[in-house]
C-alpha atoms as a PDB file:
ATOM      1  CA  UNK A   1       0.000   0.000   0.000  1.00  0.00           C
ATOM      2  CA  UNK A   2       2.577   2.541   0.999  1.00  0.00           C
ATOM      3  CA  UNK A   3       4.568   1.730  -2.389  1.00  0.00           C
ATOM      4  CA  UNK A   4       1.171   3.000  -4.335  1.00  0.00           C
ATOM      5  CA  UNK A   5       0.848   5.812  -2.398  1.00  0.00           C
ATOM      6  CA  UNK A   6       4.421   6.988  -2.418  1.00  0.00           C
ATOM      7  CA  UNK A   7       4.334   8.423  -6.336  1.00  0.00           C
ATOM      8  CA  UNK A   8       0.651  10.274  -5.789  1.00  0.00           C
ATOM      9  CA  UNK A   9       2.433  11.539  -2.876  1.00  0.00           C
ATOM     10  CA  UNK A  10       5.308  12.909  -5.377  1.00  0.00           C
ATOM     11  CA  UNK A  11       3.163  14.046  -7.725  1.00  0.00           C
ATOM     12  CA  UNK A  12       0.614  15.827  -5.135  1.00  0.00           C
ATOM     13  CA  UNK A  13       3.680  17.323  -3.162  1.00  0.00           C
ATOM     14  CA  UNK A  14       4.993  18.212  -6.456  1.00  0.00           C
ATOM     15  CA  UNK A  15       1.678  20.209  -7.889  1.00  0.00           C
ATOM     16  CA  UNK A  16       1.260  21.981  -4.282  1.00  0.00           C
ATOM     17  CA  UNK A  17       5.420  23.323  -4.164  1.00  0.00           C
ATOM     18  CA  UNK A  18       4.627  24.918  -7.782  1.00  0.00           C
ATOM     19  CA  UNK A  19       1.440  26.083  -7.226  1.00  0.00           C
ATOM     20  CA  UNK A  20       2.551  28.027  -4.043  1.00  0.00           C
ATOM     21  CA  UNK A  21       5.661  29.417  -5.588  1.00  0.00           C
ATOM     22  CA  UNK A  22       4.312  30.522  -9.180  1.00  0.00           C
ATOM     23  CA  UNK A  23       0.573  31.629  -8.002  1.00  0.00           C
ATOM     24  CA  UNK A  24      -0.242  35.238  -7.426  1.00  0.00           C
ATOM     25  CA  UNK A  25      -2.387  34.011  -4.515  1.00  0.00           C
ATOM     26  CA  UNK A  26      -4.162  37.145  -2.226  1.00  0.00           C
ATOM     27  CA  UNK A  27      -2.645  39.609  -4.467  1.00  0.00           C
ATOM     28  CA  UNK A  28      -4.192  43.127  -5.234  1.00  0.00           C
ATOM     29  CA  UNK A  29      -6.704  43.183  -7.825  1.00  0.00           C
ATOM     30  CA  UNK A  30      -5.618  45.263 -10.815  1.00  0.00           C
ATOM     31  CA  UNK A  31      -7.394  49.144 -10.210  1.00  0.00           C
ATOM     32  CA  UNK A  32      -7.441  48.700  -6.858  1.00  0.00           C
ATOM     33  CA  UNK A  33      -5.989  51.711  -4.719  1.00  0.00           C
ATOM     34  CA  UNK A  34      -2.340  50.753  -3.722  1.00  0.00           C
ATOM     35  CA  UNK A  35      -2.412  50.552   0.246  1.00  0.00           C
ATOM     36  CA  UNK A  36      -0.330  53.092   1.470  1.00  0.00           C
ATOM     37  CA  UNK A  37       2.604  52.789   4.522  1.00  0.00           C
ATOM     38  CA  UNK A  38       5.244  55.370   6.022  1.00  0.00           C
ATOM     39  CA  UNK A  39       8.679  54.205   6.645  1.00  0.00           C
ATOM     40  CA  UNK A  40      11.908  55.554   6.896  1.00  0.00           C
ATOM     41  CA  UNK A  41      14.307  55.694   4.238  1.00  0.00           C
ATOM     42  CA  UNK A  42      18.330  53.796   4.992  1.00  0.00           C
ATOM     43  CA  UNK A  43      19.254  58.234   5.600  1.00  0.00           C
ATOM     44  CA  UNK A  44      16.234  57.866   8.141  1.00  0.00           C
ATOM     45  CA  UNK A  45      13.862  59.974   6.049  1.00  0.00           C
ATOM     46  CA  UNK A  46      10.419  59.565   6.531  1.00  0.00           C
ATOM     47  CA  UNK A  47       8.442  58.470   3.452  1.00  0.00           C
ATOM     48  CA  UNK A  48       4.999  57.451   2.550  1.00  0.00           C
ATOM     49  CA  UNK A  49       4.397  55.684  -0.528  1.00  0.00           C
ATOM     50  CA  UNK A  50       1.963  58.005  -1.857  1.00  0.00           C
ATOM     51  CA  UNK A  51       4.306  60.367  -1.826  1.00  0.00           C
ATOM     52  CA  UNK A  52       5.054  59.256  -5.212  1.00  0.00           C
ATOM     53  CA  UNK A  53       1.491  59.725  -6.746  1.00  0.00           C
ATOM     54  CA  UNK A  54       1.376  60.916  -9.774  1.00  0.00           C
ATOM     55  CA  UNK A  55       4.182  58.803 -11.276  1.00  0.00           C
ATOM     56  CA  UNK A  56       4.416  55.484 -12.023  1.00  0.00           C
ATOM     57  CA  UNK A  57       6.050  53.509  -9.147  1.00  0.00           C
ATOM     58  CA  UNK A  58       7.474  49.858  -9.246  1.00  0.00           C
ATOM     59  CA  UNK A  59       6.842  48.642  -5.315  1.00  0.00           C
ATOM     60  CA  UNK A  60       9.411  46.151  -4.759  1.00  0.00           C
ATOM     61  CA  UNK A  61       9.024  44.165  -1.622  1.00  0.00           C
ATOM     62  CA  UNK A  62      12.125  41.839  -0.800  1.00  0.00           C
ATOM     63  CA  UNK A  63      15.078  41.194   1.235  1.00  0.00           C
ATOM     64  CA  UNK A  64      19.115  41.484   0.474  1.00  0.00           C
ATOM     65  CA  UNK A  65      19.365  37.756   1.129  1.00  0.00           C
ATOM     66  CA  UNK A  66      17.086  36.322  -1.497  1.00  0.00           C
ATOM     67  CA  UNK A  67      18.406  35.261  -4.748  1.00  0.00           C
ATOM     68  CA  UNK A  68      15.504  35.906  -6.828  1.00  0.00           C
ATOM     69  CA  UNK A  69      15.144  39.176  -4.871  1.00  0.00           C
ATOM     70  CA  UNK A  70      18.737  39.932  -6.493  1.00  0.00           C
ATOM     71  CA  UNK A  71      17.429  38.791 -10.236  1.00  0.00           C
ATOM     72  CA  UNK A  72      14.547  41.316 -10.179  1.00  0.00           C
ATOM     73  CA  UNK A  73      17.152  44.038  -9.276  1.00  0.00           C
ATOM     74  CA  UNK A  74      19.126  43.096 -12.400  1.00  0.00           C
ATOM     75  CA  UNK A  75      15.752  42.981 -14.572  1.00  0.00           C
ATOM     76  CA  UNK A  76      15.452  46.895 -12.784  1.00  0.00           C
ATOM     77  CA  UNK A  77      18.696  47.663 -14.230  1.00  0.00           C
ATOM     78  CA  UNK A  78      18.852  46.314 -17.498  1.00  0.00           C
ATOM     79  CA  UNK A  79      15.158  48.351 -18.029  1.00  0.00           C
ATOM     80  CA  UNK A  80      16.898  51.091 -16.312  1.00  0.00           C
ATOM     81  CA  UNK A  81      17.275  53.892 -18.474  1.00  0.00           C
ATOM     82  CA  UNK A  82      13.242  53.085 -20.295  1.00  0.00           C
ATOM     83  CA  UNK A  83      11.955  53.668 -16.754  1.00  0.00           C
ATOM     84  CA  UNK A  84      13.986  56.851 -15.803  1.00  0.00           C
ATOM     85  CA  UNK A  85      12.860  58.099 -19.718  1.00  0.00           C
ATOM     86  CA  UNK A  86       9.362  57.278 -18.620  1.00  0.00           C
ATOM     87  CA  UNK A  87       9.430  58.804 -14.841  1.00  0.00           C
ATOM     88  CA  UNK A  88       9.530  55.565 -13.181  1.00  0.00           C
ATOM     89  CA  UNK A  89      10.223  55.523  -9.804  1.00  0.00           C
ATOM     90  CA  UNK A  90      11.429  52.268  -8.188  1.00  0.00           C
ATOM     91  CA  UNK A  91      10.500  51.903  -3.991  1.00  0.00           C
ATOM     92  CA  UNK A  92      12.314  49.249  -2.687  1.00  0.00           C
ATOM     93  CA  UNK A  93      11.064  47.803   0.934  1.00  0.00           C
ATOM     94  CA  UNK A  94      13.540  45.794   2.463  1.00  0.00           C
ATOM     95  CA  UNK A  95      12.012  43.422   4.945  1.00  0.00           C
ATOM     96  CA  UNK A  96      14.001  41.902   6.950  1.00  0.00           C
ATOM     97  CA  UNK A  97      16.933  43.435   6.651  1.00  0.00           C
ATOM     98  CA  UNK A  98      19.023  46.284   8.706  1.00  0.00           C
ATOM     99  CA  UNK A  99      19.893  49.612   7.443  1.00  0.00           C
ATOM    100  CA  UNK A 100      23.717  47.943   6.915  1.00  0.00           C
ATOM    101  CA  UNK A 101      22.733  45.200   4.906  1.00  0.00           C
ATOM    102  CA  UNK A 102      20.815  47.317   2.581  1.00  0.00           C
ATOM    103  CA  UNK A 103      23.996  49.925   2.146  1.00  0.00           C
ATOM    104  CA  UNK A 104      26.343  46.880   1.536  1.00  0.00           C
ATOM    105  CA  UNK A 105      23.682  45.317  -0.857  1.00  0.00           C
ATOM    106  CA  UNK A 106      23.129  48.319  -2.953  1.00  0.00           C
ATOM    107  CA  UNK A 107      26.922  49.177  -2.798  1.00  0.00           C
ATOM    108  CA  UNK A 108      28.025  49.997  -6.467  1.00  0.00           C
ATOM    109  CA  UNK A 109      24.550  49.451  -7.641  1.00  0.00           C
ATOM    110  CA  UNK A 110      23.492  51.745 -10.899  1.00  0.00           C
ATOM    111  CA  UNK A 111      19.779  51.604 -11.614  1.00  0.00           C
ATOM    112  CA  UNK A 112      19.788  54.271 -13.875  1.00  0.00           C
ATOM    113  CA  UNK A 113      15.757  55.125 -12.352  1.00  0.00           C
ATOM    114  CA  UNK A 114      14.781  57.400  -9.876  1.00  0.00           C
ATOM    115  CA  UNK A 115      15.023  54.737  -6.463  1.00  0.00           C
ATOM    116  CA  UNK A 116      14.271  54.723  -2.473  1.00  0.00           C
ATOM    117  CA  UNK A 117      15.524  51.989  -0.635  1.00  0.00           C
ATOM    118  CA  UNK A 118      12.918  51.676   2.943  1.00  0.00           C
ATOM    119  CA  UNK A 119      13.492  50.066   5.868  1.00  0.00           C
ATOM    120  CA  UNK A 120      10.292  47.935   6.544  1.00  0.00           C
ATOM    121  CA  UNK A 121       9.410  48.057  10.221  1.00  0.00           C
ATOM    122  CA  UNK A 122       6.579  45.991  10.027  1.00  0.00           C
ATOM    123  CA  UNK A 123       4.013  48.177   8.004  1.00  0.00           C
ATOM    124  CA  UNK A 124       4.631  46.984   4.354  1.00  0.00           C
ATOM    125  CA  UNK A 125       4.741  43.881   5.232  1.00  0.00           C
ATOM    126  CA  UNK A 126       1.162  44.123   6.814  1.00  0.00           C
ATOM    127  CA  UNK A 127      -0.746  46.659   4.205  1.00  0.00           C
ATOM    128  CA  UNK A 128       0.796  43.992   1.039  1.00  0.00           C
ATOM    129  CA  UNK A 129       0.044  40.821   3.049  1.00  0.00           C
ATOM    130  CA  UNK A 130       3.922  39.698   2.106  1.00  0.00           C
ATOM    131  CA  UNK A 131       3.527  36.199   1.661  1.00  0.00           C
ATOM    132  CA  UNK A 132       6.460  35.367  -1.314  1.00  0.00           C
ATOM    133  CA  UNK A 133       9.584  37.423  -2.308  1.00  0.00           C
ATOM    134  CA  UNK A 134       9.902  39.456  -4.023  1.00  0.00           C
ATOM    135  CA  UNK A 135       6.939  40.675  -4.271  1.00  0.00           C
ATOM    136  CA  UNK A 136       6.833  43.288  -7.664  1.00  0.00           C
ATOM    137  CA  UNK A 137       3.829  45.866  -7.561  1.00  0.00           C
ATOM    138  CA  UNK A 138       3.153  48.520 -10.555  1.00  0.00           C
ATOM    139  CA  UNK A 139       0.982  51.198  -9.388  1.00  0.00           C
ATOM    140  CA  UNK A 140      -0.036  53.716 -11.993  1.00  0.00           C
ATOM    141  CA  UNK A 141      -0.200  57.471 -11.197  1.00  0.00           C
ATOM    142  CA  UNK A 142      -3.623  57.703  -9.932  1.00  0.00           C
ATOM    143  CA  UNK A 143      -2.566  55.537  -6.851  1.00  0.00           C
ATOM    144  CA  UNK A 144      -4.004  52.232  -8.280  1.00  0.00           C
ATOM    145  CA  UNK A 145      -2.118  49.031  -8.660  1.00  0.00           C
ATOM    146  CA  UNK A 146      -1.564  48.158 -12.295  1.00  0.00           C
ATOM    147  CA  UNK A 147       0.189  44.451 -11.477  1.00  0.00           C
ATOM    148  CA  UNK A 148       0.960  42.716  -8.443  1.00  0.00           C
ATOM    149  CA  UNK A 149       2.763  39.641  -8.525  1.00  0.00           C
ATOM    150  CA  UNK A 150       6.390  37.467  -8.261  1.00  0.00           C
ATOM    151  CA  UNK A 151       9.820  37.964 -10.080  1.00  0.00           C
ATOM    152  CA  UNK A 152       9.194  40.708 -13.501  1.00  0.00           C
ATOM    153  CA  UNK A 153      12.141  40.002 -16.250  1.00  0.00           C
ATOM    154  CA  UNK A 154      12.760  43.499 -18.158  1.00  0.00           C
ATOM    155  CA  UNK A 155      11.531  42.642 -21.253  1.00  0.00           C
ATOM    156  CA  UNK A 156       7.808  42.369 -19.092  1.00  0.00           C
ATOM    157  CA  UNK A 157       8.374  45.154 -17.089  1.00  0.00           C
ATOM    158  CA  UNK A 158       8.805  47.490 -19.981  1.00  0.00           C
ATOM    159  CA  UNK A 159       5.648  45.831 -21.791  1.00  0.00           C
ATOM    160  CA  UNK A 160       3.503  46.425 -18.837  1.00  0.00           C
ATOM    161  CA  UNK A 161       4.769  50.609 -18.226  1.00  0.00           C
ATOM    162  CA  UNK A 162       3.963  51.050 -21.550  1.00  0.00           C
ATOM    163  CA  UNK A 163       0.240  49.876 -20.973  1.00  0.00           C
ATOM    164  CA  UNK A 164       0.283  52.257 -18.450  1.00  0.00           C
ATOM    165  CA  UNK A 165       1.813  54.657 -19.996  1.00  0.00           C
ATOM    166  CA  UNK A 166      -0.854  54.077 -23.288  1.00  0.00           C
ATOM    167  CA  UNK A 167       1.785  53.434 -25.404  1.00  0.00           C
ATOM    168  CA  UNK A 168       1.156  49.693 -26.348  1.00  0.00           C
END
């Protein structure tokens, strides 16, 4: 019995491993208002997110020690120079990380974009429900959240600003 059970077991373990890491499960419905959080900036600036209304912002919710967290911050780069051209601003929201780890993590980093680097203390994490990493959020400049979801390659990423942007 256990040797029949042992390959559904596989396969079901299998299904449930993808399905958790490649759905966009509880994410914000596209045109829904972006929830909005204060938090203070690696110079200790205080920040809210809205702040930024009126331009485009890319809401990236991650950590310094995740490796896919690292990949979306080379997608950032290589679209780097379409998203400064189309006033792009990227807010970064580093959750579990201290204001040292951030500083060595974005050492010699270029993104090319308008960027804030935040030290989460709690209220990101809560107002997005943070449940995977990163976690990449396009919010348009009305305040509403164009695309919520996992890991954005550039090629994407430009696609989906120039929806917003009406160009496409």
């Amino acid at each position: 019995m256990k040797r029949l059970l042992a390959p559904f077991l596989s396969v079901s373990l299998s299904i449930l491993i993808v399905l958790f890491f490649f759905s966009p499960v509880a994410a914000i419905e596209a045109g829904a208002p972006a929830p909005d959080f204060e938090l203070k900036t690696i110079e200790g600036k205080k920040v809210r997110l809205s702040d930024y209304k009126g331009q485009i912002i890319l809401l990236k919710l991650a950590t310094t020690w995740c490796p896919t967290c690292r990949q979306q911050t080379e997608e950032i780069k290589e679209a780097g120079k379409f998203l400064a051209a189309k006033n792009v601003i990227v807010v970064d929201v580093f959750l579990q990380d201290s204001e040292k780890m951030v500083r060595e993590y974005l050492e010699g980093e270029d993104l090319q974009v308008p960027f804030v680097a935040l030290l989460d203390d709690g209220s990101a994490h809560k107002a997005y429900n943070v449940y995977l990493i990163p976690r990449v959020l396009l919010i348009d400049g009305n305040f509403n959240v164009r695309r919520d979801g996992s890991l954005l390659p550039a090629r994407e990423l430009i696609k989906q600003v120039q929806k917003i942007t009406g160009e496409s």
